[in-house]
N, C-alpha and C. Protein backbone atom coordinates (compact mmCIF):
# COMPACT_ATOMS: atom_id res chain seq x y z
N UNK A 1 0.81 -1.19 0.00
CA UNK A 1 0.00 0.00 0.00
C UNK A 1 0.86 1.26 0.00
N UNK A 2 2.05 1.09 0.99
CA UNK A 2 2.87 2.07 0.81
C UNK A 2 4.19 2.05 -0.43
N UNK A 3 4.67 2.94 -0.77
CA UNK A 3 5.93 3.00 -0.87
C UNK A 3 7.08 3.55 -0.15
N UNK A 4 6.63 4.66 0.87
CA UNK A 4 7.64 5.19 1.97
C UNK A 4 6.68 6.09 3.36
N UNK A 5 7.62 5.92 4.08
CA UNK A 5 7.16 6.40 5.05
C UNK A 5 7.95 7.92 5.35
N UNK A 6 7.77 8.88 5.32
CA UNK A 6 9.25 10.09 5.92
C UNK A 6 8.70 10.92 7.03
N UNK A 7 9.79 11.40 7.57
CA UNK A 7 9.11 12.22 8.65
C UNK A 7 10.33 13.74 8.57
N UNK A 8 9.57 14.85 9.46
CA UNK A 8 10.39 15.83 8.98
C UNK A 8 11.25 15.75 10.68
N UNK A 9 12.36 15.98 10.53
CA UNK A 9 13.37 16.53 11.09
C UNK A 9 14.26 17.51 11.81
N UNK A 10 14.55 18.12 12.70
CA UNK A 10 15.01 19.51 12.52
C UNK A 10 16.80 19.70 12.61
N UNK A 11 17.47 18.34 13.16
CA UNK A 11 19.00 17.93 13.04
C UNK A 11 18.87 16.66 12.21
N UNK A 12 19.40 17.16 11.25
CA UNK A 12 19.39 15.85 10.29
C UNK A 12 20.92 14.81 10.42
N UNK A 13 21.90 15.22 10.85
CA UNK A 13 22.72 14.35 11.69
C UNK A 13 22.90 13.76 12.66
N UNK A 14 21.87 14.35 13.34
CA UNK A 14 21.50 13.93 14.93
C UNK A 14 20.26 12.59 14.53
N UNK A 15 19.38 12.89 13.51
CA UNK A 15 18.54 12.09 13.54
C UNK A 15 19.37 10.52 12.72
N UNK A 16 20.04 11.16 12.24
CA UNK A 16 20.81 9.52 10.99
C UNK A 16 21.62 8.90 12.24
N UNK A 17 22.05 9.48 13.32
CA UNK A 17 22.60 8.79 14.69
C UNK A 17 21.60 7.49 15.30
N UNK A 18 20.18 8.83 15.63
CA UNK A 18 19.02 7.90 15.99
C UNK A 18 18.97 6.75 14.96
N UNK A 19 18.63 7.17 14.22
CA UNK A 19 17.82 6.23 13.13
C UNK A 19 18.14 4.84 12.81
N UNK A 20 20.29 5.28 12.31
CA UNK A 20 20.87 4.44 12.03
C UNK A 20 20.36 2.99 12.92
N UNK A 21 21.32 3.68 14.55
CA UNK A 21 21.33 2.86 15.86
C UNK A 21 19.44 1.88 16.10
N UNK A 22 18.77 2.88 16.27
CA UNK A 22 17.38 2.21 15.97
C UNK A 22 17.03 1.69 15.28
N UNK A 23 17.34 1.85 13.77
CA UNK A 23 16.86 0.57 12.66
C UNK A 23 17.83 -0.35 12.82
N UNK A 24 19.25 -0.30 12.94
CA UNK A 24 19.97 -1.09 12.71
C UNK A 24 19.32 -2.86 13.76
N UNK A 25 18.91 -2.18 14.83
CA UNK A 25 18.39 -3.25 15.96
C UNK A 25 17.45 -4.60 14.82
N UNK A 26 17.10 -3.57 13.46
CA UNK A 26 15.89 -4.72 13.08
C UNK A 26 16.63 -5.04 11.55
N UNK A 27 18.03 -4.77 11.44
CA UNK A 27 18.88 -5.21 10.40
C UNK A 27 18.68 -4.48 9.28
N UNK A 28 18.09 -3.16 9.66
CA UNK A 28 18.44 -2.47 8.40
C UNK A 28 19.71 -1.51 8.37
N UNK A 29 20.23 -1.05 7.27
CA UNK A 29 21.61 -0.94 6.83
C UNK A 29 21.21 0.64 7.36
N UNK A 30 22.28 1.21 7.56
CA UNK A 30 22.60 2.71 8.06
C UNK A 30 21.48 3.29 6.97
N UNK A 31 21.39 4.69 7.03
CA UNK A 31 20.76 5.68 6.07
C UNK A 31 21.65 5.90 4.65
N UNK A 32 20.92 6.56 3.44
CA UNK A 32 21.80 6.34 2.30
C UNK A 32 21.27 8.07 2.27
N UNK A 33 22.39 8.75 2.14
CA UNK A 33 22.16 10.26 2.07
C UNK A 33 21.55 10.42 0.81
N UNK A 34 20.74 11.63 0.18
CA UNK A 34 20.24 12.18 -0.97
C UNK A 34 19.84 14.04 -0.91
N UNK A 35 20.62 14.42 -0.73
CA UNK A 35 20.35 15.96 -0.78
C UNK A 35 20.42 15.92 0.65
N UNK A 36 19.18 16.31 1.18
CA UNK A 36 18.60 16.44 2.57
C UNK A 36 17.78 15.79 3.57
N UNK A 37 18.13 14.64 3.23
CA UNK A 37 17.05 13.13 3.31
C UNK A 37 17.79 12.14 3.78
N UNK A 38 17.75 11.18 4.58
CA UNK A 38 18.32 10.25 4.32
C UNK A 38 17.57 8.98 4.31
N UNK A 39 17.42 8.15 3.51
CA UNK A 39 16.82 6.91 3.17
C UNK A 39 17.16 5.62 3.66
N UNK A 40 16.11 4.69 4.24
CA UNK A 40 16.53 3.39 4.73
C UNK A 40 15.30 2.41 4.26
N UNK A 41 15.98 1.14 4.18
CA UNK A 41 15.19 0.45 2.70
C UNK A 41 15.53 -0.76 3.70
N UNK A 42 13.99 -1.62 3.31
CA UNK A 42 13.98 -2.84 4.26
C UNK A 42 13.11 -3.80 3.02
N UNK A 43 13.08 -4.78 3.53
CA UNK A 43 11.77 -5.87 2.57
C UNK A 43 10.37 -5.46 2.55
N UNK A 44 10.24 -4.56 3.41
CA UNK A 44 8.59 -4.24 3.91
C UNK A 44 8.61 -2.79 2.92
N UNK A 45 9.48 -1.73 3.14
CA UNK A 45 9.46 -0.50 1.99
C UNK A 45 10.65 0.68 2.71
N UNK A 46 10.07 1.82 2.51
CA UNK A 46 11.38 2.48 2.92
C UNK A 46 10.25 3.63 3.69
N UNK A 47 11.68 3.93 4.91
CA UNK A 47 11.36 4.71 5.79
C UNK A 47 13.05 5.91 5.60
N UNK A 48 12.35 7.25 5.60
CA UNK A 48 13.25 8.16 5.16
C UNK A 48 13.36 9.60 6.18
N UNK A 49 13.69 10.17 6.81
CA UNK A 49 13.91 11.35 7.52
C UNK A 49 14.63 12.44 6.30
N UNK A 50 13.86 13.59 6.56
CA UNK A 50 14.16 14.89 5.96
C UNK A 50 14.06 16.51 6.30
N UNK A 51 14.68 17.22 6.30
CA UNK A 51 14.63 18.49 6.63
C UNK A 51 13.53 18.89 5.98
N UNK A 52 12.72 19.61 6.15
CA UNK A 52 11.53 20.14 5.88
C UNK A 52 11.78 21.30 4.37
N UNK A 53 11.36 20.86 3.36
CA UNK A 53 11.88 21.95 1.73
C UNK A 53 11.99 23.36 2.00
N UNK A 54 10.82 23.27 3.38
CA UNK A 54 9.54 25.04 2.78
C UNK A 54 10.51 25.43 4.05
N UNK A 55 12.02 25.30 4.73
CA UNK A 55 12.55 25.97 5.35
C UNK A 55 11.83 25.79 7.05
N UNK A 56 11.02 25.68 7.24
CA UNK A 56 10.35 25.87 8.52
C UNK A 56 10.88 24.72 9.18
N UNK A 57 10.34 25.28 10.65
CA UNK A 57 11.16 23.74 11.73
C UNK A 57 9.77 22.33 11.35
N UNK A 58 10.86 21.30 11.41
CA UNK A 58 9.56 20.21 11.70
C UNK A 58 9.17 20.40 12.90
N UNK A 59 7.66 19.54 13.01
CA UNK A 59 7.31 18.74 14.22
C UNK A 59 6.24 17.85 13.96
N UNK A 60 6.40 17.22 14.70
CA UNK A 60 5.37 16.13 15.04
C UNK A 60 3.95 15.98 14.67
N UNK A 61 3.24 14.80 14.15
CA UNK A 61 2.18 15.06 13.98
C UNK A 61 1.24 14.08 15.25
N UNK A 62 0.77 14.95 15.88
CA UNK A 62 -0.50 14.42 17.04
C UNK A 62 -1.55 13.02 16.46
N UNK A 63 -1.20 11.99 17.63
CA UNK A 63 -2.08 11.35 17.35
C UNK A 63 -1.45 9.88 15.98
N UNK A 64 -0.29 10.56 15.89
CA UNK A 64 0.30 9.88 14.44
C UNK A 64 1.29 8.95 15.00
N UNK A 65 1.45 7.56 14.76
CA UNK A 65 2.72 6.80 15.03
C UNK A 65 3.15 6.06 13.71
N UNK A 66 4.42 5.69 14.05
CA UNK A 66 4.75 4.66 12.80
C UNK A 66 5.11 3.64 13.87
N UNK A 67 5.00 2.60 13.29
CA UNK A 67 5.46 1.01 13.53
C UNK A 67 6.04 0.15 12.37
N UNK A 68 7.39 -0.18 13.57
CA UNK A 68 8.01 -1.18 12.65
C UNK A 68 8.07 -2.79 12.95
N UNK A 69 8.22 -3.26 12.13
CA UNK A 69 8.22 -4.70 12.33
C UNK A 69 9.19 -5.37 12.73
N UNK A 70 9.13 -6.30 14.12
CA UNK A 70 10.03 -6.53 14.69
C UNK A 70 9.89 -8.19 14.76
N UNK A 71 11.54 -9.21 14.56
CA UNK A 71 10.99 -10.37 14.85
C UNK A 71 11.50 -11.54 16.08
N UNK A 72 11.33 -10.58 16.97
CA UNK A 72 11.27 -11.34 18.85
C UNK A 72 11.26 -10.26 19.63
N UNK A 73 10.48 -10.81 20.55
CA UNK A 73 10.67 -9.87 21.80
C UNK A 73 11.81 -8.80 21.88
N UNK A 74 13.04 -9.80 21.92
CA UNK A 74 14.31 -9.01 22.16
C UNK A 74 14.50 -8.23 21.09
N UNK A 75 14.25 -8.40 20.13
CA UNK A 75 14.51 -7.02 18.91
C UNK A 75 13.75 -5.87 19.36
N UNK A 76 12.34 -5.62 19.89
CA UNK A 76 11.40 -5.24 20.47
C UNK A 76 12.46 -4.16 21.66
N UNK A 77 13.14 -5.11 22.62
CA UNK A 77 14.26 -4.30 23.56
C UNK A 77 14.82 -4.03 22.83
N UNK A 78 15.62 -4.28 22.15
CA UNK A 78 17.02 -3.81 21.23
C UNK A 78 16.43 -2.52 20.90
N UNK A 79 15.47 -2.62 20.26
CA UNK A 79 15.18 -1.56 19.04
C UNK A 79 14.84 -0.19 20.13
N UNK A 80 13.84 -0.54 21.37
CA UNK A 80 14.10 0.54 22.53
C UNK A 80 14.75 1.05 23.10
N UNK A 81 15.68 0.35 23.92
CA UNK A 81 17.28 0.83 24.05
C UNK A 81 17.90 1.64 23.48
N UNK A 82 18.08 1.16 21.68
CA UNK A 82 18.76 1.81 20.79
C UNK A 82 18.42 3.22 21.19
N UNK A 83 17.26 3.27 20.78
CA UNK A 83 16.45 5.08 20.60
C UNK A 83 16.78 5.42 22.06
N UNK A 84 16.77 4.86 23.09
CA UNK A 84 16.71 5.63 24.22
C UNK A 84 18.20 5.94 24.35
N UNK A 85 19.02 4.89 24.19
CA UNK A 85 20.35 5.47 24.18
C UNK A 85 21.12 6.97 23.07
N UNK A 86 20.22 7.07 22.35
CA UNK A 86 20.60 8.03 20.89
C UNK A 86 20.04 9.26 20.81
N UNK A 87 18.76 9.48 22.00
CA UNK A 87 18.21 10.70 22.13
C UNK A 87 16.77 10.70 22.12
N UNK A 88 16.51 9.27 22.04
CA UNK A 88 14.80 8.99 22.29
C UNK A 88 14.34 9.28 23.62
N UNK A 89 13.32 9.62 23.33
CA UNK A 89 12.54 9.23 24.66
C UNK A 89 11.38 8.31 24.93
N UNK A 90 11.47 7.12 26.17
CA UNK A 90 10.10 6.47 26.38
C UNK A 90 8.87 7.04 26.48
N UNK A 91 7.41 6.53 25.58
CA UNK A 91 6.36 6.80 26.21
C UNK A 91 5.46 5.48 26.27
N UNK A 92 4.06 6.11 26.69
CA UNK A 92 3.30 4.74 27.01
C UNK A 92 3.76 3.86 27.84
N UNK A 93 3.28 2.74 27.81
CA UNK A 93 4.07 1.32 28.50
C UNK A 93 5.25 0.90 28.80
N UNK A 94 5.84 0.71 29.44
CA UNK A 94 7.11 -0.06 29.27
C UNK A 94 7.23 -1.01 28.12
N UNK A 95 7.94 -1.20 27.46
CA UNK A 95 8.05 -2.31 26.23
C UNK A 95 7.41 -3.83 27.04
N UNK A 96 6.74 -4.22 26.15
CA UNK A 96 6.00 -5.69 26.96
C UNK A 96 4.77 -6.24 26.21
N UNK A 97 4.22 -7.37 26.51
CA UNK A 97 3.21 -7.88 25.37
C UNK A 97 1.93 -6.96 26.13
N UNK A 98 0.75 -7.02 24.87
CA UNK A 98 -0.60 -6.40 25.46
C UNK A 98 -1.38 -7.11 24.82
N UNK A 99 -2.29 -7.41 25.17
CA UNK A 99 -3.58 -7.93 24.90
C UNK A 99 -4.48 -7.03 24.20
N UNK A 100 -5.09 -7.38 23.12
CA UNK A 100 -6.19 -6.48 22.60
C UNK A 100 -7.08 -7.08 21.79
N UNK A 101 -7.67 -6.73 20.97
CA UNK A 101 -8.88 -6.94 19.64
C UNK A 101 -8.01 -7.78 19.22
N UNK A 102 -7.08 -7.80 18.93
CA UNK A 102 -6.01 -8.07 17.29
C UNK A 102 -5.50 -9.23 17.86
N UNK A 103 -5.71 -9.60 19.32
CA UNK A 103 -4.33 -10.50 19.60
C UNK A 103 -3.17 -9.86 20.76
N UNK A 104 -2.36 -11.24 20.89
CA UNK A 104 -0.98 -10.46 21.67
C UNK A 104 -0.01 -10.10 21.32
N UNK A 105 0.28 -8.87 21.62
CA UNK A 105 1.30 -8.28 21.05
C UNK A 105 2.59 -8.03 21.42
N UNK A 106 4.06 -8.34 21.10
CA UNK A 106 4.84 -7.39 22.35
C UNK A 106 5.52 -5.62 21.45
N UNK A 107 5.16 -4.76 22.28
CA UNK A 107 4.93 -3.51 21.71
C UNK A 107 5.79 -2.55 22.63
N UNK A 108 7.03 -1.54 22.10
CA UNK A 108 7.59 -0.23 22.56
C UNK A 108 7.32 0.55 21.66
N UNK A 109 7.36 1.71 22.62
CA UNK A 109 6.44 3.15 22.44
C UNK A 109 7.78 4.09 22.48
N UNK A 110 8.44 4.80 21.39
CA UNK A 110 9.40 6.12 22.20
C UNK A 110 8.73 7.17 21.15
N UNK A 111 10.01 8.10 21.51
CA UNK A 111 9.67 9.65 20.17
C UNK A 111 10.92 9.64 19.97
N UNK A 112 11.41 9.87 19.09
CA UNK A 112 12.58 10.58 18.45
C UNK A 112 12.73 11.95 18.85
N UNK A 113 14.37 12.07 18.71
CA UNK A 113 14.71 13.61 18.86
C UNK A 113 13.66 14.72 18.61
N UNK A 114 12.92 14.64 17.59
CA UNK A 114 11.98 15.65 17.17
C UNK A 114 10.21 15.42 17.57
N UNK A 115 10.39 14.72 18.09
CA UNK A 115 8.86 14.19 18.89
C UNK A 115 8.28 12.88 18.07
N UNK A 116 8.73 12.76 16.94
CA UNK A 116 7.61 11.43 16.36
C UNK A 116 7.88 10.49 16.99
N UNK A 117 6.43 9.85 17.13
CA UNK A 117 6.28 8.50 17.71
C UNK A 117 6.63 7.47 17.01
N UNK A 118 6.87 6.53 17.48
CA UNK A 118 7.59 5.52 16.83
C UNK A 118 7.11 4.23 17.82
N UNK A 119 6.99 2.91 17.05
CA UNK A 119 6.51 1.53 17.78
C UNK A 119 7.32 0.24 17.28
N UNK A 120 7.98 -0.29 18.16
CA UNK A 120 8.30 -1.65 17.48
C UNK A 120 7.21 -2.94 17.91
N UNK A 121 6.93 -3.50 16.58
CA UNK A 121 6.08 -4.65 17.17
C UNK A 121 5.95 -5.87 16.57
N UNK A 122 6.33 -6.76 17.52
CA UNK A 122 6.13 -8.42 17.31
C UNK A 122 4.95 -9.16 17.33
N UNK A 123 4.46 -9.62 16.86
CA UNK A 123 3.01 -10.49 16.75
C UNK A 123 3.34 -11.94 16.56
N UNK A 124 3.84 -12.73 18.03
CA UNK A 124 3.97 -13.93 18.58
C UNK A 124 2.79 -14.86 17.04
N UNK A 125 3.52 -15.81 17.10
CA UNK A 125 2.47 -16.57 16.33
C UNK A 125 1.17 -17.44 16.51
N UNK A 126 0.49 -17.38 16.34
CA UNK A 126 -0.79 -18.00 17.14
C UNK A 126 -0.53 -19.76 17.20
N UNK A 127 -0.86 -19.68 18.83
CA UNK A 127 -0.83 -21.67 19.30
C UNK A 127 -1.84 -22.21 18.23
């Protein structure tokens, strides 16, 4: 459905730190620079960080998360850690499974340097 995901930025070296360290947890390769962008490419599609064209600061959009696909629990930590060690911050839950409509999940919640939310999540396979 998609072809990319991007979000705007306001340190775009600071964020390829995050990003790198945080995707890398789920084996994707560092960022690939392009002007003012930097691009990261997985089997699922690409997720990209960019300085904003029209000059203005980014921020965050309310209410908005991305989720990535994670495959164990511990990638789930890894991938939290990462961000928290790089300039993330925790929200929501502690990283851990939840129960819902959909099933069980195990699910972390942070923001990036610039506020976007961000989710890693595993979906255990059904007994």
């Amino acid at each position: 459905m998609f072809s990319h995901v991007m979000v705007g930025v306001n340190d775009l070296e600071v964020s390829k730190q995050f990003y790198d360290a945080l995707l890398g947890t789920l084996g994707v390769a560092p960022g690939l620079a392009n002007q003012n962008r930097y691009f990261y490419r997985g089997a699922g599609g690409t997720f990209a960080i960019s300085t904003p064209i029209n000059g203005e600061p980014a921020n965050h959009g309310n209410g908005s998360t991305i989720g990535f696909v994670a495959q164990s629990p511990e990638q789930v930590e890894a991938f939290h850690a990462a961000g928290v060690a790089h300039g993330g911050t925790t929200c929501e839950n502690p990283p851990g499974f939840r129960e819902g409509p959909v099933g069980r999940l195990y699910l972390a919640y942070l923001r990036d340097p610039d506020g976007n939310k961000l989710c890693a999540l595993y979906r255990p396979p059904k007994a």
